[in-house]
Protein backbone atom coordinates (compact mmCIF):
# COMPACT_ATOMS: atom_id res chain seq x y z
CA UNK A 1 -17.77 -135.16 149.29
CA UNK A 2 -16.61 -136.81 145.80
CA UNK A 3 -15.91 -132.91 144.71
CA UNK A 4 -14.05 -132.25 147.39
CA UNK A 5 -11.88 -135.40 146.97
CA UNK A 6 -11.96 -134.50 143.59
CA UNK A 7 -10.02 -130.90 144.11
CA UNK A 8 -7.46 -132.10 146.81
CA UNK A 9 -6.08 -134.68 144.75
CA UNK A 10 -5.81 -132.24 141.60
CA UNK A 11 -4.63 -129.81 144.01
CA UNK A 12 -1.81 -132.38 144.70
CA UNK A 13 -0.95 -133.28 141.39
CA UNK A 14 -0.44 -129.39 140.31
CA UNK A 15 1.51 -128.05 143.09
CA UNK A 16 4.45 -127.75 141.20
CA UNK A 17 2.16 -126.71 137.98
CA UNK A 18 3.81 -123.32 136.34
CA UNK A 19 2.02 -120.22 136.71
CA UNK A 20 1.75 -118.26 133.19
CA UNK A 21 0.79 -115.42 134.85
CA UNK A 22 3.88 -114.63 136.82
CA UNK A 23 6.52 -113.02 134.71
CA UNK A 24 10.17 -113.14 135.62
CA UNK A 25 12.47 -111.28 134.12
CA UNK A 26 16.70 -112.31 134.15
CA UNK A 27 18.49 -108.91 135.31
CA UNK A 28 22.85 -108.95 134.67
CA UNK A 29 25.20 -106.65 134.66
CA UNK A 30 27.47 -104.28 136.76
CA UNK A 31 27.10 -101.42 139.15
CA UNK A 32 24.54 -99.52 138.22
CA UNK A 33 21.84 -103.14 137.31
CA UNK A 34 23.68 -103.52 141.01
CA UNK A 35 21.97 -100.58 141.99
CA UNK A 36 23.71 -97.18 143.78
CA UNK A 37 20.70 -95.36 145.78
CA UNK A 38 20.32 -95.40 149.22
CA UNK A 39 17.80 -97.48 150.60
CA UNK A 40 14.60 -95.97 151.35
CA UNK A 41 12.18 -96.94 154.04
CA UNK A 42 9.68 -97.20 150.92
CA UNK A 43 11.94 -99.27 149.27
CA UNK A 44 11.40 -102.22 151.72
CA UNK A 45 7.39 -101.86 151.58
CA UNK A 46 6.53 -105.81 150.11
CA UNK A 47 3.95 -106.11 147.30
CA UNK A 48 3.09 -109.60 147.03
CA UNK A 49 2.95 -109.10 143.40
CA UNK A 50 6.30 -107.53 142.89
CA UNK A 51 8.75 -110.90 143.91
CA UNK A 52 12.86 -111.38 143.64
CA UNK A 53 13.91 -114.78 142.82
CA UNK A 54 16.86 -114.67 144.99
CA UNK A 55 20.37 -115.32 142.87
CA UNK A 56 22.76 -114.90 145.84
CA UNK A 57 23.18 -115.98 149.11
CA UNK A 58 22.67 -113.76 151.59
CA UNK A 59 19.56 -112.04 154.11
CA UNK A 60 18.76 -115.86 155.30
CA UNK A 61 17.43 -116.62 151.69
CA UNK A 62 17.47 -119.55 150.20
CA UNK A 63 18.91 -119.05 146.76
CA UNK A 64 16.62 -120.03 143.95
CA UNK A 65 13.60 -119.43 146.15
CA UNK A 66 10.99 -115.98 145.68
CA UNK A 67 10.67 -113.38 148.18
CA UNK A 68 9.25 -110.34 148.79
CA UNK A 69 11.18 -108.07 146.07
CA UNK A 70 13.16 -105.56 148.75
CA UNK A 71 17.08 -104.53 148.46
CA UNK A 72 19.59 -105.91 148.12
CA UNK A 73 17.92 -107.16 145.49
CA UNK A 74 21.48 -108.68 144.23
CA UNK A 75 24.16 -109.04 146.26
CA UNK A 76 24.44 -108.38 149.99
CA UNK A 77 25.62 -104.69 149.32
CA UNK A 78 23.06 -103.59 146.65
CA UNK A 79 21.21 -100.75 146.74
CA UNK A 80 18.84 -99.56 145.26
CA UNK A 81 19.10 -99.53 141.27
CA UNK A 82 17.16 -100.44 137.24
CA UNK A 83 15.24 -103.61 138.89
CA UNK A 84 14.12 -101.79 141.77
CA UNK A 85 11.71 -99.48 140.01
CA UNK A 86 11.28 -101.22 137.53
CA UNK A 87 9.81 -104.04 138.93
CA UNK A 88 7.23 -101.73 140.66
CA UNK A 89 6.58 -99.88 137.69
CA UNK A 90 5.50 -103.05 135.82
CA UNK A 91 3.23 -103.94 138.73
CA UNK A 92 1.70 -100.99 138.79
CA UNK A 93 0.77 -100.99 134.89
CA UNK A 94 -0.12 -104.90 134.65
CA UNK A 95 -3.71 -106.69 135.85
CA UNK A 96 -3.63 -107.04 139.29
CA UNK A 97 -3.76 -111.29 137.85
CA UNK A 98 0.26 -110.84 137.37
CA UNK A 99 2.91 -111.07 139.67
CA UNK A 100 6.53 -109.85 138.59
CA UNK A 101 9.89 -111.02 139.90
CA UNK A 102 13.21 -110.24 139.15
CA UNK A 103 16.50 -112.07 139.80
CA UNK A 104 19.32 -109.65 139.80
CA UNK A 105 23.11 -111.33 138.64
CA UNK A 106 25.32 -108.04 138.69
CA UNK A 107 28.88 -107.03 140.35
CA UNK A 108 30.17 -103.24 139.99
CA UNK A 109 33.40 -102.71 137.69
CA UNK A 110 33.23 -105.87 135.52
CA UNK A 111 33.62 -107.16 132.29
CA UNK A 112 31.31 -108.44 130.12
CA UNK A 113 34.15 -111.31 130.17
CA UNK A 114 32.95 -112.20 133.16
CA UNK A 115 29.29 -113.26 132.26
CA UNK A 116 30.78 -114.93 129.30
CA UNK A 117 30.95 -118.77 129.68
CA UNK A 118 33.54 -119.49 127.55
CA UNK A 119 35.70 -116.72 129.19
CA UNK A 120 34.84 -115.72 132.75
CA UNK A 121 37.51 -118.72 134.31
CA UNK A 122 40.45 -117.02 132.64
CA UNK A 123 38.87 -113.78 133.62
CA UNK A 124 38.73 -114.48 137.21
CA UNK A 125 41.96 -116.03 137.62
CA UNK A 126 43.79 -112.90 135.67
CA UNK A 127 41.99 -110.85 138.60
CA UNK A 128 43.55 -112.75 141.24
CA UNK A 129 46.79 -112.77 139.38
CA UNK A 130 46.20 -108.68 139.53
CA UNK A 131 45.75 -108.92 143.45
CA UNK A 132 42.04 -107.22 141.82
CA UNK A 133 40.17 -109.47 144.11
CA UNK A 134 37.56 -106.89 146.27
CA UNK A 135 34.50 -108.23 144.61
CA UNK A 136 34.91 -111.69 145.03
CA UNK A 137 33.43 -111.86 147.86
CA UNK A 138 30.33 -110.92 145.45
CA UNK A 139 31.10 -113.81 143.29
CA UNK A 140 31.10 -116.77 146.00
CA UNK A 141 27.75 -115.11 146.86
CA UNK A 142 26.79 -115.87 143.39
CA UNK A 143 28.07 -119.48 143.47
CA UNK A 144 31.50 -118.72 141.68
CA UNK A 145 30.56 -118.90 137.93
CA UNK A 146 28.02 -115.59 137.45
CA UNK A 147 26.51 -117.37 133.75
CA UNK A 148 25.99 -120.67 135.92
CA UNK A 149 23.93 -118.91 138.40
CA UNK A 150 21.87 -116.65 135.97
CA UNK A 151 20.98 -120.08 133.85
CA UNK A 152 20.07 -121.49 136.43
CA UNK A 153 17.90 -119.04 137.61
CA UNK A 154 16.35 -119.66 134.10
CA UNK A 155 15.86 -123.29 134.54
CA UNK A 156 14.05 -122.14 138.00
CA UNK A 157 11.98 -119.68 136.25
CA UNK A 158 10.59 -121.14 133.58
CA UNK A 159 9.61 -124.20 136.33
CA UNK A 160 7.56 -121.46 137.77
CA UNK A 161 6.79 -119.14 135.54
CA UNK A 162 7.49 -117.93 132.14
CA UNK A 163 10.83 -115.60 131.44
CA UNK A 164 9.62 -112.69 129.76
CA UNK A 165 12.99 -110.63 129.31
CA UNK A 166 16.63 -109.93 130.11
CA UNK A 167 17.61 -106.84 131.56
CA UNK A 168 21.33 -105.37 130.92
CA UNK A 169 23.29 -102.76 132.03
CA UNK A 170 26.94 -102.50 131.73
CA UNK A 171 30.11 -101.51 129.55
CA UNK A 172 31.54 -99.03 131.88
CA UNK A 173 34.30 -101.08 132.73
CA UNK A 174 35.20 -102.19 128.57
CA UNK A 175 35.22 -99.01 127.07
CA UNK A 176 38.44 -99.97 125.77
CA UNK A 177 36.98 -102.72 123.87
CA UNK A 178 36.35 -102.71 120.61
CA UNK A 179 34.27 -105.80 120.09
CA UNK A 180 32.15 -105.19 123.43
CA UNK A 181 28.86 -105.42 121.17
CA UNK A 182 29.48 -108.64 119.96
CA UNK A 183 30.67 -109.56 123.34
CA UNK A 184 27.04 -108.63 124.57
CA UNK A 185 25.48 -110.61 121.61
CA UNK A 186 27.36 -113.48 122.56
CA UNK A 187 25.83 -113.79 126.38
CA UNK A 188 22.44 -113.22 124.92
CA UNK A 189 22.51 -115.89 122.45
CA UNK A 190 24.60 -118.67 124.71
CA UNK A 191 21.75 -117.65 127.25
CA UNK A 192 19.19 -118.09 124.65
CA UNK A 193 20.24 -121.24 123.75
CA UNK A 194 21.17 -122.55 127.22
CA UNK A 195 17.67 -121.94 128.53
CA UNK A 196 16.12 -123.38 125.05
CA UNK A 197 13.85 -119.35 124.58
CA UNK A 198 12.27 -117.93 121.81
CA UNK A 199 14.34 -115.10 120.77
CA UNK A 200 11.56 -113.46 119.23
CA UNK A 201 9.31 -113.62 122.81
CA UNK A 202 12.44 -112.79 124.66
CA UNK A 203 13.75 -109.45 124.04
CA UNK A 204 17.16 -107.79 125.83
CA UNK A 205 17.07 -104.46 127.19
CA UNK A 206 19.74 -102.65 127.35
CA UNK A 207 20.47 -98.79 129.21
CA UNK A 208 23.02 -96.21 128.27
CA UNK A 209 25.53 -94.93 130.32
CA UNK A 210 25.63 -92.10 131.91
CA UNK A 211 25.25 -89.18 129.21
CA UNK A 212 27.98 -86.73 128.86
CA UNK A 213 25.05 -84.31 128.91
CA UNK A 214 24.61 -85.00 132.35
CA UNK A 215 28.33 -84.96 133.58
CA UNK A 216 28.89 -89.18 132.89
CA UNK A 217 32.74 -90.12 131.72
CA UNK A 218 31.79 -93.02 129.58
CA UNK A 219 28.61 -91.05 127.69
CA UNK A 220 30.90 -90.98 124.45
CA UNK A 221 30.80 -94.80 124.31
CA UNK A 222 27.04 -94.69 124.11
CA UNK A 223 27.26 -95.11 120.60
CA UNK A 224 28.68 -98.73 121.41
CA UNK A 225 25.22 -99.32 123.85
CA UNK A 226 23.19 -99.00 120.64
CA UNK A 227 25.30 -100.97 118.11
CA UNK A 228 24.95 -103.81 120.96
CA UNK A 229 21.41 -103.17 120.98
CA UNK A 230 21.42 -103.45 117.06
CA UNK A 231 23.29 -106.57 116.75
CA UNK A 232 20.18 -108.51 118.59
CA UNK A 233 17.39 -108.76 116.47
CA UNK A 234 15.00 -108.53 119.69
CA UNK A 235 17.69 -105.97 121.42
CA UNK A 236 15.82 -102.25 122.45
CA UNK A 237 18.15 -99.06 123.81
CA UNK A 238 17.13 -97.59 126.78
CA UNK A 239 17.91 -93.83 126.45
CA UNK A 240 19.43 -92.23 129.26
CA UNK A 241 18.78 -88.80 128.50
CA UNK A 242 17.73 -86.75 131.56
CA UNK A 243 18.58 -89.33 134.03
CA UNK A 244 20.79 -87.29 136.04
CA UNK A 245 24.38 -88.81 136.80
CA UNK A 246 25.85 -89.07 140.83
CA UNK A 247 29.16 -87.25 140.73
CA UNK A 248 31.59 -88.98 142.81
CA UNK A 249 35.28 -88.00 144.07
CA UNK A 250 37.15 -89.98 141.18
CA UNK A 251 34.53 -90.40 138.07
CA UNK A 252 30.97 -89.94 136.91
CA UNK A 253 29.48 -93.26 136.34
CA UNK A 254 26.22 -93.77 138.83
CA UNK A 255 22.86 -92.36 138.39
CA UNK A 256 21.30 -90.15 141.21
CA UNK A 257 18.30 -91.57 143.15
CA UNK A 258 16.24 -89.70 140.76
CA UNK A 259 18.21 -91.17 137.46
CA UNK A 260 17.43 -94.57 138.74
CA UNK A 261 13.82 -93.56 138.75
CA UNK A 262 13.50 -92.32 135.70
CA UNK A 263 16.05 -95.06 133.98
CA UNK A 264 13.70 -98.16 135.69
CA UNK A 265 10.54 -96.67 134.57
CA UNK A 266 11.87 -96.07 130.80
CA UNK A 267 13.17 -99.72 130.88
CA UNK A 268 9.25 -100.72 132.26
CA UNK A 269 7.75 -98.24 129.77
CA UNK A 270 9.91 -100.45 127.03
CA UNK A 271 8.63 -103.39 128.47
CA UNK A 272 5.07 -103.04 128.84
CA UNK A 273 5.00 -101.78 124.55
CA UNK A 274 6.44 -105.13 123.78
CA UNK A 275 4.26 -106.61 125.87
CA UNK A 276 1.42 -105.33 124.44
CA UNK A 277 2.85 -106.32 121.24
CA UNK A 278 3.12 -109.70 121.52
CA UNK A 279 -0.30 -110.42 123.19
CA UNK A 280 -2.33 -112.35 120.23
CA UNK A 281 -5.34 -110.88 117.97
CA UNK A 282 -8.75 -111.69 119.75
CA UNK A 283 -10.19 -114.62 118.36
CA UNK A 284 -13.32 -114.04 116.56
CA UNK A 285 -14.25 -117.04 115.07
CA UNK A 286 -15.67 -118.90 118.05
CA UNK A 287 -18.52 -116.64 119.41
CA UNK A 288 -19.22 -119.32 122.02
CA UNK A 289 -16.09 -117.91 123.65
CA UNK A 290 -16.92 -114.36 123.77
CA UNK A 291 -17.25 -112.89 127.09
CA UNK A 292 -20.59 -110.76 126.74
CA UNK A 293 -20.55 -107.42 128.47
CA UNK A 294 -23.11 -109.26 130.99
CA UNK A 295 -20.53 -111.69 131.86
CA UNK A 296 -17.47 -109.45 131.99
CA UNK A 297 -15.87 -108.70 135.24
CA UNK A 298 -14.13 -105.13 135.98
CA UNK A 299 -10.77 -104.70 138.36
CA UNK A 300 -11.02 -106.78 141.08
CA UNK A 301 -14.98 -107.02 141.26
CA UNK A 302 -15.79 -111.27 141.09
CA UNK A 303 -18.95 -113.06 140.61
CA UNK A 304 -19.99 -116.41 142.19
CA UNK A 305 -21.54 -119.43 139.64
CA UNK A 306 -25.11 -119.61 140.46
CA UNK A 307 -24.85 -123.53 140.87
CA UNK A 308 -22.59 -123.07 143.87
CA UNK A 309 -23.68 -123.20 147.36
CA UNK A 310 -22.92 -119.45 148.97
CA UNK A 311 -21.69 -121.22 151.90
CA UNK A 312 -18.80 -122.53 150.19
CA UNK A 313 -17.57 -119.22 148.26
CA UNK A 314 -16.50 -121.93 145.91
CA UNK A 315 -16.31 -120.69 142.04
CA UNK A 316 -15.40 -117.31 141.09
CA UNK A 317 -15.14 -115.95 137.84
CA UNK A 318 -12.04 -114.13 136.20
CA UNK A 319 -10.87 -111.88 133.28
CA UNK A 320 -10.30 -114.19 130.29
CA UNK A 321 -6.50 -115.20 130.83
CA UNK A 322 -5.28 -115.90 127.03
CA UNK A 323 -2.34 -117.83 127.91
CA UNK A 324 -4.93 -120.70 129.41
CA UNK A 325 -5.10 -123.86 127.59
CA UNK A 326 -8.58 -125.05 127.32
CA UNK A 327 -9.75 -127.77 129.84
CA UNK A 328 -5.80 -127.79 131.71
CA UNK A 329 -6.52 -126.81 135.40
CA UNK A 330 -3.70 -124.48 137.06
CA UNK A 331 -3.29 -124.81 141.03
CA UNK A 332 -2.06 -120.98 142.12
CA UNK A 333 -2.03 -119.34 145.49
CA UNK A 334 -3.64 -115.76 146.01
CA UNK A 335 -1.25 -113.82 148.04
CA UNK A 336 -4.05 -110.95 148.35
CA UNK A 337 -7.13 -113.38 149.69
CA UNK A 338 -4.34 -115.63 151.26
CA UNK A 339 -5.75 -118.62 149.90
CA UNK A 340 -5.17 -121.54 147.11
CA UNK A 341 -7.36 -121.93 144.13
CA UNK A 342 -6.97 -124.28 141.15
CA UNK A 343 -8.02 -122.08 137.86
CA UNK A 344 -9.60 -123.62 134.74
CA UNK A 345 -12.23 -123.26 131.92
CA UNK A 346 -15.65 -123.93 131.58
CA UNK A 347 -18.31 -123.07 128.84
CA UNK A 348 -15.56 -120.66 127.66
CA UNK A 349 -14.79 -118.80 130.64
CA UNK A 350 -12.20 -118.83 132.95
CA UNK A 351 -13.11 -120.01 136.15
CA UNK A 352 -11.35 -120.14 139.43
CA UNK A 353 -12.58 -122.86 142.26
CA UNK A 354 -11.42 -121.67 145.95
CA UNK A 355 -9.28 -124.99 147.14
CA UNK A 356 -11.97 -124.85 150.91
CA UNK A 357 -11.38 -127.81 152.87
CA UNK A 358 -14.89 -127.85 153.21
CA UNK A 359 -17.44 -130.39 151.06
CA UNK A 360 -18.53 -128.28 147.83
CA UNK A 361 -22.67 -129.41 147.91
């Protein structure tokens, strides 16, 4: 009985605990991080480890909350675009112990003005002075202010999880500008700073346009994608080469169905090598905290402590998580077994103890 008192009052202090195994990733940008494809019946199939973190208000969905990651993964009209694949791609490639979400901040034909805090207010009310005022409608969705809503879709994220990227994608509409790289550094950094990250864990990818190779208008300015991508010390190109471009009655600019697959899996590919990167050296100094290959655990396969009643399916062991402090219990819910564990260490394994209901003898 004292156990089980024990685990429902730690379950109640942790409810709100982070989870460092669910990665979230800050998506901005215009049409084409909007996404262009038609939706797909596969499109809408849920993962429960593949998650938006909804950043506008639309589909009866609270903004600020996780779903389900399904289009419109942005705003009410999005299709299906970058985030869409590669937020499945990611899931697909990553332990089945991580769940991926993505909140999506992007309006078609925009300036990078426009995600600029110090100049998206003049920027909005020149549009309106223009009579340019069809995507608006886009912007109230997004609260008014499209920075505001992507930092605070940081502040949300790193309550819950741990931001593990930016995605970009857009410069179609300043290919006039001369400066548009440093425009580009300049969200990055203000968004760096704003949500207090590591530059050097948070990297910024950022996508071509449309080749000219494959029929895009703007593939000459692709040379400005890369100096952007050069100016940020933790900033990585996405090539576009072979992604085949959707030619439209009046310009070039959209990917096919088939570009966006290609394009989101190159951005994943990107993403899983710096991953993979940044995880830290194995730590050979303390054998006590070797897993043996007795104790090891493959895919999804578990095994129960010996100490603990079968009855109670109480204790299951886990893959070493290296992002675990030692001894600082995590409460988490397990969309696949539908049920809540709190996750911890002991004898220098991770452990996970099923949250029952039922007194742990």
């Amino acid at each position: 009985m004292r156990k089980f008192l024990f685990f429902t009052m730690l379950a109640s202090s942790l409810c709100f605990a982070q989870d460092p195994n669910l990665h979230i990733y800050l998506a901005y940008g215009q049409s084409n991080m909007s996404g262009q494809a038609t939706v797909t019946s596969k499109d809408k199939e849920a993962n429960p480890r593949f998650l938006v973190l909804r950043a506008a208000n639309h589909s009866n969905q609270k903004v600020g909350e996780f779903y389900p990651a399904a289009p419109p993964m942005g705003h009410s009209e999005s299709k299906v675009g970058i985030v869409d694949i590669f937020g499945r791609t990611m899931i697909e490639n990553l332990p089945d112990s991580i769940t991926v979400a993505v909140s999506n901040v992007a309006i078609g034909g925009q300036s990078i003005d426009l995600f600029d805090k110090s100049r998206n207010a003049s920027y909005v009310q020149s549009a309106k002075n223009k009579g340019d005022t069809w995507w608006i409608k886009y912007l109230d969705e997004y609260g008014g202010d499209l920075y505001k809503r992507i930092v605070e879709m940081g502040k949300i994220a790193k309550q819950k999880g741990v931001i593990k990227g930016f995605l970009f994608h857009q410069g179609e509409a300043d290919y006039q500008m001369n400066d548009w790289p440093k425009r580009v550094k300049k969200v990055y950094d203000d968004l760096i700073e704003e949500l207090q990250l590591d530059p050097e864990k948070t990297p910024i990818l950022i996508g071509e346009l449309a080749t000219t190779e494959a029929g895009g208008d703007l593939g000459w300015r692709n040379s400005a994608v890369a100096e952007a991508a050069n100016l940020i010390p933790n900033g990585h190109l996405i090539s576009a080469a072979g992604c085949p471009a959707l030619k439209e009655p009046s310009y070039t600019l959209h990917f096919t169905r088939d570009g966006y697959e290609t394009f989101g899996k190159r951005y994943a590919e990107k993403m899983l090598e710096l991953l993979k990167a940044m995880e830290p050296a194995p730590d050979t100094s303390k054998k006590d905290s070797v897993v043996t290959p007795k104790d090891s655990i493959v895919g999804d396969s578990t095994v129960k402590d010996s100490s603990v009643n079968d009855s109670t399916n109480a204790i299951r062991m886990l893959p070493v998580v290296k992002s675990l402090r030692p001894h600082e219990p995590q409460l988490y819910f397990d969309a696949k077994e539908q049920s809540l564990f709190i996750r911890t260490e002991r004898k220098g394994k991770v452990v996970r103890y099923r949250v029952t209901g039922r007194n742990a003898r």
